[in-house]
Protein backbone atom coordinates (compact mmCIF):
# COMPACT_ATOMS: atom_id res chain seq x y z
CA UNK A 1 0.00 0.00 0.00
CA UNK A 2 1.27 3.45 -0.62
CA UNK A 3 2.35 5.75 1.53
CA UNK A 4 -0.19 8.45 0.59
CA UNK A 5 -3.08 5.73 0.73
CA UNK A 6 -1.96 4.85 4.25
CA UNK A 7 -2.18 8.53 5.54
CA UNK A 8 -5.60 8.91 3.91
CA UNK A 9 -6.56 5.89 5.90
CA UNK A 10 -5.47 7.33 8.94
CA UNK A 11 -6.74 10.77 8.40
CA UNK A 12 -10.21 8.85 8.41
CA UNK A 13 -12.39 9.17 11.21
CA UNK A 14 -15.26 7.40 12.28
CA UNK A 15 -17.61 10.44 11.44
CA UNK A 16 -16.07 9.91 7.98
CA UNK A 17 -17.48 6.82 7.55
CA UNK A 18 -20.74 7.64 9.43
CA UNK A 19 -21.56 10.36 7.35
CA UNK A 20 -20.65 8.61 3.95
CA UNK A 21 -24.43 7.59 3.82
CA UNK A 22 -25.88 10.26 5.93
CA UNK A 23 -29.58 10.01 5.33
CA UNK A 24 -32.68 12.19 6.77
CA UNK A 25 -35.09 9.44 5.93
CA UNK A 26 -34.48 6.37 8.73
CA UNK A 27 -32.79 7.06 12.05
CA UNK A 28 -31.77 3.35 13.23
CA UNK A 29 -30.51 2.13 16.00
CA UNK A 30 -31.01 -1.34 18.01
CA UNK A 31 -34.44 -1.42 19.64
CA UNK A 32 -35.45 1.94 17.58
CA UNK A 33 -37.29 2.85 13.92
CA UNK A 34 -37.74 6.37 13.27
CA UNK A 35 -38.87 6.96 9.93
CA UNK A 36 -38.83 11.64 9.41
CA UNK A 37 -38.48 11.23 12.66
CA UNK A 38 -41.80 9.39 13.59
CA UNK A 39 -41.20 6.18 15.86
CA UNK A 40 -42.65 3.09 13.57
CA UNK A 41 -44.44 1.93 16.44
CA UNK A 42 -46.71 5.02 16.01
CA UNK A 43 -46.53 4.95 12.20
CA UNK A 44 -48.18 1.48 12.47
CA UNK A 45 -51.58 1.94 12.93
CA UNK A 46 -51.32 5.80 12.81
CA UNK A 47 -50.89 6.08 9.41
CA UNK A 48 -52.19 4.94 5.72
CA UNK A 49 -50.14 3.74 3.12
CA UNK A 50 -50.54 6.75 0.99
CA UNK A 51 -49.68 8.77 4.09
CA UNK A 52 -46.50 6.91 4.12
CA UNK A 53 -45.42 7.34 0.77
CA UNK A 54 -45.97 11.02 1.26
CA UNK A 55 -44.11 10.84 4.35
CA UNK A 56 -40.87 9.32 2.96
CA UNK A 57 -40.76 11.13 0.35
CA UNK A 58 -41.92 14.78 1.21
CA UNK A 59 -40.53 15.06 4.46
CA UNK A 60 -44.13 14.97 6.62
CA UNK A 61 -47.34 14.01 6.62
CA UNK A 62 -50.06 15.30 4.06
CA UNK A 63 -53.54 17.20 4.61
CA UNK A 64 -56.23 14.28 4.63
CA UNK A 65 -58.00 15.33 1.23
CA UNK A 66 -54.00 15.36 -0.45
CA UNK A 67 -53.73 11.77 1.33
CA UNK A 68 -57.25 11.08 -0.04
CA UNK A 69 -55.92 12.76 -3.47
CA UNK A 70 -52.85 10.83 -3.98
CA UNK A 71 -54.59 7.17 -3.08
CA UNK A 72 -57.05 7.79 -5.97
CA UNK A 73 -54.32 8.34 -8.01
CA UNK A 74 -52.56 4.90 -7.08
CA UNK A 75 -55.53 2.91 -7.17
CA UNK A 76 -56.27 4.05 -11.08
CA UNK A 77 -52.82 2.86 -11.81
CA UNK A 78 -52.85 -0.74 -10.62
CA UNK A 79 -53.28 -2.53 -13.36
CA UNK A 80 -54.21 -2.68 -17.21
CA UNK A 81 -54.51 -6.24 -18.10
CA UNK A 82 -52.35 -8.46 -19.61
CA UNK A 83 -51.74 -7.21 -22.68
CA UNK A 84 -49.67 -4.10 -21.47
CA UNK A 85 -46.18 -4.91 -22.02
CA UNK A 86 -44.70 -4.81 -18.24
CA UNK A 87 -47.25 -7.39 -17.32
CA UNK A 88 -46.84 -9.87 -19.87
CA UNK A 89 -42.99 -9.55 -19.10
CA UNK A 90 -43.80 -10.34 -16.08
CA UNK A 91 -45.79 -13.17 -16.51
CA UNK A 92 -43.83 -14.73 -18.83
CA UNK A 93 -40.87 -14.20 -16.57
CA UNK A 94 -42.93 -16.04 -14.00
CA UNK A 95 -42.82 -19.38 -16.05
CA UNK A 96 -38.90 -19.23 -16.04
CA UNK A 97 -38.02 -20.31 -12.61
CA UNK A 98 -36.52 -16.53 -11.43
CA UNK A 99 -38.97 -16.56 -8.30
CA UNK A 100 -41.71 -13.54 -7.90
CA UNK A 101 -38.91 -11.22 -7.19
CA UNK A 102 -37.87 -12.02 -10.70
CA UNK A 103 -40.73 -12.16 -12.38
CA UNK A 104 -41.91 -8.75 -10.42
CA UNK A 105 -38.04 -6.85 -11.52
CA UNK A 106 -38.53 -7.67 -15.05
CA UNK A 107 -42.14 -6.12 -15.52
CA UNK A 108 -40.76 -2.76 -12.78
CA UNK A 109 -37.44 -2.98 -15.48
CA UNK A 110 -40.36 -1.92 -18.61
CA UNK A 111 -41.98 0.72 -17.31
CA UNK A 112 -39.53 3.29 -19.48
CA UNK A 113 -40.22 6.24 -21.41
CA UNK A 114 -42.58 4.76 -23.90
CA UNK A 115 -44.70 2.30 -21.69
CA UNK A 116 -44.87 3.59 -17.64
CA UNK A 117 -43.21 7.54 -18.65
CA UNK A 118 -46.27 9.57 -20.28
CA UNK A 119 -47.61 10.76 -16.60
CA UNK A 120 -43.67 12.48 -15.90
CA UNK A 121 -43.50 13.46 -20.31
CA UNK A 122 -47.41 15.30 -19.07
CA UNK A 123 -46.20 16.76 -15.91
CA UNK A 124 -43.27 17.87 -17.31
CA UNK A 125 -45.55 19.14 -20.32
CA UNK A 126 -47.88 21.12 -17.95
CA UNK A 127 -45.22 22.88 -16.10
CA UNK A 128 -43.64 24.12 -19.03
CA UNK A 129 -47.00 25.42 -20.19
CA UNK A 130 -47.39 27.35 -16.91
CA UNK A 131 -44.63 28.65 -16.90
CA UNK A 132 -44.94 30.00 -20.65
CA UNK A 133 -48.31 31.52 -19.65
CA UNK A 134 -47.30 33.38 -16.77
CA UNK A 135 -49.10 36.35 -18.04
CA UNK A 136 -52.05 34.65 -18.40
CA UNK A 137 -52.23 34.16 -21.67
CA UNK A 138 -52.52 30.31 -21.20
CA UNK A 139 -55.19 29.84 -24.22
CA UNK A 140 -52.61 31.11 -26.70
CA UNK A 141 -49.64 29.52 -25.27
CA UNK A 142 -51.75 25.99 -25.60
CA UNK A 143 -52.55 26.88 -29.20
CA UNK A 144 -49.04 26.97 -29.45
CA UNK A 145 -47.91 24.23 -28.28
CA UNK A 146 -50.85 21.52 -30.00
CA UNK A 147 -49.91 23.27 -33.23
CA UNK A 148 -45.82 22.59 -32.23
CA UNK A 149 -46.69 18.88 -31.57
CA UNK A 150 -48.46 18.52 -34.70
CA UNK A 151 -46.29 19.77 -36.82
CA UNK A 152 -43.89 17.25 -35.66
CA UNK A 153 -45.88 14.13 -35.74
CA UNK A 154 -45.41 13.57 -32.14
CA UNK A 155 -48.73 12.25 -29.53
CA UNK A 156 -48.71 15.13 -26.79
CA UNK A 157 -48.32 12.82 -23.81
CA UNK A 158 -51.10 12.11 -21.44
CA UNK A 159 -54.12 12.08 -24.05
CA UNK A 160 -55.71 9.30 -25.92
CA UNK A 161 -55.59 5.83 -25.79
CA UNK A 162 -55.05 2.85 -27.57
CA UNK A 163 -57.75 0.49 -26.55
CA UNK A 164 -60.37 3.23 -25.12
CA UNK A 165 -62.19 6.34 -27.07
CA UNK A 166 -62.83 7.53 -23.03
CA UNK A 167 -60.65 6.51 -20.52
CA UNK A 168 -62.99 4.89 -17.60
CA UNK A 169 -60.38 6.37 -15.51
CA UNK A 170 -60.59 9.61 -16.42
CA UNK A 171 -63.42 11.40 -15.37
CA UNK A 172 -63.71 9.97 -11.35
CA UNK A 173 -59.76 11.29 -10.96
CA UNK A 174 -61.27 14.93 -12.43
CA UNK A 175 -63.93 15.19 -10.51
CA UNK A 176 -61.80 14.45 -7.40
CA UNK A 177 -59.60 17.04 -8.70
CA UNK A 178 -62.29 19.65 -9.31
CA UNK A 179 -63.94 18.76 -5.29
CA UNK A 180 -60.25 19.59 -3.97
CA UNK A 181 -59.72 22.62 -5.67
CA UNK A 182 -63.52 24.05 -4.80
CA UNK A 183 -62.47 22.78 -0.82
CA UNK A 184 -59.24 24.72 -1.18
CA UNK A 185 -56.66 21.94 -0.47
CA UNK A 186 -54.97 22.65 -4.75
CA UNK A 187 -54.73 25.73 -6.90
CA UNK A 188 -56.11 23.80 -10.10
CA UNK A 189 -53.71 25.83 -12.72
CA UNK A 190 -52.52 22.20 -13.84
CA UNK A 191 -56.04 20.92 -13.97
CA UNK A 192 -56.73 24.09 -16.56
CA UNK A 193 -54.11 23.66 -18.36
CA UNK A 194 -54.96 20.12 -18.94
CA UNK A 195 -58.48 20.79 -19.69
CA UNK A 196 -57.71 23.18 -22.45
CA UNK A 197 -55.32 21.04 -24.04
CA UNK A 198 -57.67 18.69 -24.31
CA UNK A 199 -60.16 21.26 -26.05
CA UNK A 200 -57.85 21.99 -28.12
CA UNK A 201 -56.97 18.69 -28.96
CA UNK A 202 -60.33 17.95 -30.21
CA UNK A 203 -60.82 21.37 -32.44
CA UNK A 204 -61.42 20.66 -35.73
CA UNK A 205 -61.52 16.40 -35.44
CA UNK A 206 -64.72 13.97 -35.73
CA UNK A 207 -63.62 12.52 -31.92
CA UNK A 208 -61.97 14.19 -28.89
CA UNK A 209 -58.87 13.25 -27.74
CA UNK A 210 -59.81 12.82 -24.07
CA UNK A 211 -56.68 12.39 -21.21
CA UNK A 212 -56.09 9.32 -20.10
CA UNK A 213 -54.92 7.57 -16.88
CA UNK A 214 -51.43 9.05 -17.25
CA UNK A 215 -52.72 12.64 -18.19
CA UNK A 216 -55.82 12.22 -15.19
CA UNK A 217 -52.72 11.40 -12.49
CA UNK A 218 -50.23 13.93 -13.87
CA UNK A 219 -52.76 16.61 -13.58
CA UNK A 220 -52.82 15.29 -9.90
CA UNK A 221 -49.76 14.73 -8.78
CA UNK A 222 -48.68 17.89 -10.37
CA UNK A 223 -51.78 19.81 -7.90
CA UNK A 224 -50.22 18.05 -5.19
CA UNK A 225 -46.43 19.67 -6.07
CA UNK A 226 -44.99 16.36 -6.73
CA UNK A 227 -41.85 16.91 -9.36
CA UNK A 228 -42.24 14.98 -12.76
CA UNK A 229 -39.67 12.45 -11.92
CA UNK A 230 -41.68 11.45 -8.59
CA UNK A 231 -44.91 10.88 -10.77
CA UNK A 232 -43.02 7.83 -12.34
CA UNK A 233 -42.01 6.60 -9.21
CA UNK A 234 -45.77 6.65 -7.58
CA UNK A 235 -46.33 5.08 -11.17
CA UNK A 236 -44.14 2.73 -10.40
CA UNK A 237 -45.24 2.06 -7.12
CA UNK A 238 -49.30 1.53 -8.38
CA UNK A 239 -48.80 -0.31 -11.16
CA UNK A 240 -46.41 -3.15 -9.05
CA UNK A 241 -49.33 -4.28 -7.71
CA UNK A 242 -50.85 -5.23 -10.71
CA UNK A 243 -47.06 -6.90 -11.80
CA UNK A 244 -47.23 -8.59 -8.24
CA UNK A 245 -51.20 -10.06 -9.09
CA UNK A 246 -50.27 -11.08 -12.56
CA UNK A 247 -46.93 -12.55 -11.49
CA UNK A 248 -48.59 -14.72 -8.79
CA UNK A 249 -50.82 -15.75 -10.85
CA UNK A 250 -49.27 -17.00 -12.98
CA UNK A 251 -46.90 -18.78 -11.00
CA UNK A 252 -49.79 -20.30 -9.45
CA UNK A 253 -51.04 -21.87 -13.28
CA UNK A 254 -47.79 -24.21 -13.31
CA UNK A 255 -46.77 -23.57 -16.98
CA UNK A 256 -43.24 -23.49 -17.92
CA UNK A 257 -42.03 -21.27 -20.49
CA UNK A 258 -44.65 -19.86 -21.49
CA UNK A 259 -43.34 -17.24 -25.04
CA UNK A 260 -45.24 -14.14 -25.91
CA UNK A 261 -47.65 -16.37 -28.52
CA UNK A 262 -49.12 -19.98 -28.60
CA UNK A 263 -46.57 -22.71 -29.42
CA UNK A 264 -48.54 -23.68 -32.22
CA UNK A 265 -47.78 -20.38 -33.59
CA UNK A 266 -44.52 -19.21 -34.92
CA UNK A 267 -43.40 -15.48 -35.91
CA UNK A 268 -43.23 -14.70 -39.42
CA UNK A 269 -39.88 -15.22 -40.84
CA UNK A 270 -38.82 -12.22 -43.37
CA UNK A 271 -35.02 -13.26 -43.73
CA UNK A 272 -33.54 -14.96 -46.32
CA UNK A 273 -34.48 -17.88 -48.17
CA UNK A 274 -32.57 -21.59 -47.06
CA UNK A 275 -29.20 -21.50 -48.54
CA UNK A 276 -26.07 -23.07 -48.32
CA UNK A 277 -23.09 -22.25 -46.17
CA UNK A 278 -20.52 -20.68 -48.43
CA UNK A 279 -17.17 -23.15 -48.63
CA UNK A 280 -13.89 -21.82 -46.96
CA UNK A 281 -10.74 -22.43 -49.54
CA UNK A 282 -8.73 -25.18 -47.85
CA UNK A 283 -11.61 -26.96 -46.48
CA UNK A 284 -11.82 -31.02 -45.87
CA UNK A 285 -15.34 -31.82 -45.07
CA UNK A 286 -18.84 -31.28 -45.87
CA UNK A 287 -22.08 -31.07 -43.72
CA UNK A 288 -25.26 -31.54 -45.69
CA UNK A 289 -27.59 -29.20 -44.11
C-alpha cells in the first residue's frame, strides 16, 4: 500500500465513515425505527399507506383530502390487463423459474419512457405550459404548443388511448380534482391547463382526444407539487401491484415457459431464403444441411 493511501486511511475518522451515507429518511438504531423522525411503532396503525409514501418522500405528513388525493391516483394505476407490455414480461418471466422477485423486476425494469413515462413526459408538459403563460395568456400559449406537436408528428403525452375512445379512468380522478380545488386543499392551474389542451386537442376532429390515466394522475400529482420524476415513481409504485397479481398468478397456473404467442404459432420469418453455407478455400469436409 502506498504511503499516501496509508495517511488517507489514517486521516479517516469514524464520522467519515458515518456520514458517507448520511440520510434524513431512517434514524436506526437497536431497539429503535424512526422513519422523518416518527417512531414506527406510532406509524403502524397511525398512518395509511398513501400517508407513508408522502411521508418518505416529502418530508411529513399530508392534509387528509391530499392523502385522499394521492390514493385515488394509485388505485387508477394498478393494473391494465395483460396485454400491457410490463405485465406480460412479467408473466412470462414467472414461467422461467426466477422466483416472484424475478418475475416482479422484469415487468418494474419496462416501465420506461414509452410504456410507464407519459404521466412524468405530461407533468413535465404542464409545467412548461405554466410557466410559458405566466401572463395569463394560457389559451394562446396551448394553441401553441398543439400546433408545435403537430407539426412534428409527435402524440402530446397524457391524451388518448389505444384500446379506449374515453378513458374509464378519467373522469372519477377529475372530478376528485375539481372537489379539492372548490375545498381549497390545490390551486387547479394544472387541472386548466390540462383541460384546455384537451379542447384543443379535439378542435377541428370527428372525436376528442380525451386524457387518459397518465394525463388524469399527472394533472394530480402535479396539484399536489410532486416533481415529474416522482410521478413515475408513484407510477411505479401503483402499477407493481398489478405486476405482483399477474406474477402470482401466474406462478400459481404451473406452466413453464410460457413465449409471448401460442406454441402452435410461430413469428413470421422475413429473412432470407434456405441457402447453403458458403465453402472456406482449404476446407476437408462437408455437412449436408
Amino acid at each position: 500500500m502506498s504511503a499516501s493511501r496509508e495517511d488517507a486511511i489514517a486521516r479517516t475518522s469514524s464520522r467519515d465513515v458515518t456520514d458517507w451515507w448520511s440520510t434524513g429518511v431512517c434514524d436506526i438504531e437497536s431497539g429503535t425505527i424512526r422513519l422523518r423522525g416518527y417512531p414506527i411503532e406510532e406509524l403502524i396503525g397511525g398512518a395509511t399507506f398513501p400517508e407513508m409514501i408522502w411521508l418518505m418522500v416529502r418530508g411529513d405528513f399530508p392534509e387528509p383530502r391530499q392523502a385522499e388525493l394521492l390514493e385515488r391516483a394509485l388505485v387508477a394505476a394498478v393494473d391494465h390487463g395483460p396485454q400491457a407490455p410490463s405485465i406480460a414480461a412479467a408473466r412470462m418471466a414467472a414461467t422461467c423459474g426466477v422466483g416472484l422477485h424475478g418475475a416482479m423486476s422484469t415487468g418494474v425494469g419496462l416501465l420506461g419512457d414509452v410504456h410507464g413515462g407519459a404521466g412524468q413526459q405530461c407533468m413535465e408538459l404542464l409545467e412548461q405550459i405554466r410557466i410559458r403563460s405566466a401572463d395569463g395568456d394560457l389559451e394562446t400559449v396551448v394553441a401553441r404548443t398543439v400546433g408545435e406537436y403537430r407539426a412534428s408528428g409527435r402524440y402530446v403525452p397524457g391524451f388518448g388511448h389505444r384500446f379506449h375512445s374515453r378513458d374509464p379512468r378519467r373522469d372519477p380522478l377529475l372530478s376528485a380534482v375539481h372537489e379539492q380545488v372548490e375545498a381549497g386543499t390545490i390551486e387547479g392551474y394544472h387541472l386548466r391547463i390540462a383541460e384546455e389542451l384537451e379542447r384543443q386537442l379535439a378542435t377541428g376532429r370527428d372525436k376528442p382526444i380525451p386524457m387518459n390515466i397518465d394525463g388524469a394522475t399527472a394533472v394530480i400529482y402535479a396539484e399536489l407539487g410532486f416533481d415529474p420524476e416522482l410521478g413515475r415513481g408513484l407510477f411505479i409504485l401503483s402499477r407493481s401491484v398489478g405486476i405482483l397479481a399477474h406474477s402470482w398468478e401466474e406462478r400459481r397456473g404451473g406452466r413453464r415457459i410460457k413465449g409471448p404467442i401460442p406454441p402452435p404459432l410461430l413469428p413470421t420469418y422475413t429473412g432470407s431464403p434456405r441457402r447453403p453455407v458458403p465453402q472456406r478455400s482449404g476446407a476437408t469436409s462437408s455437412i449436408t444441411r
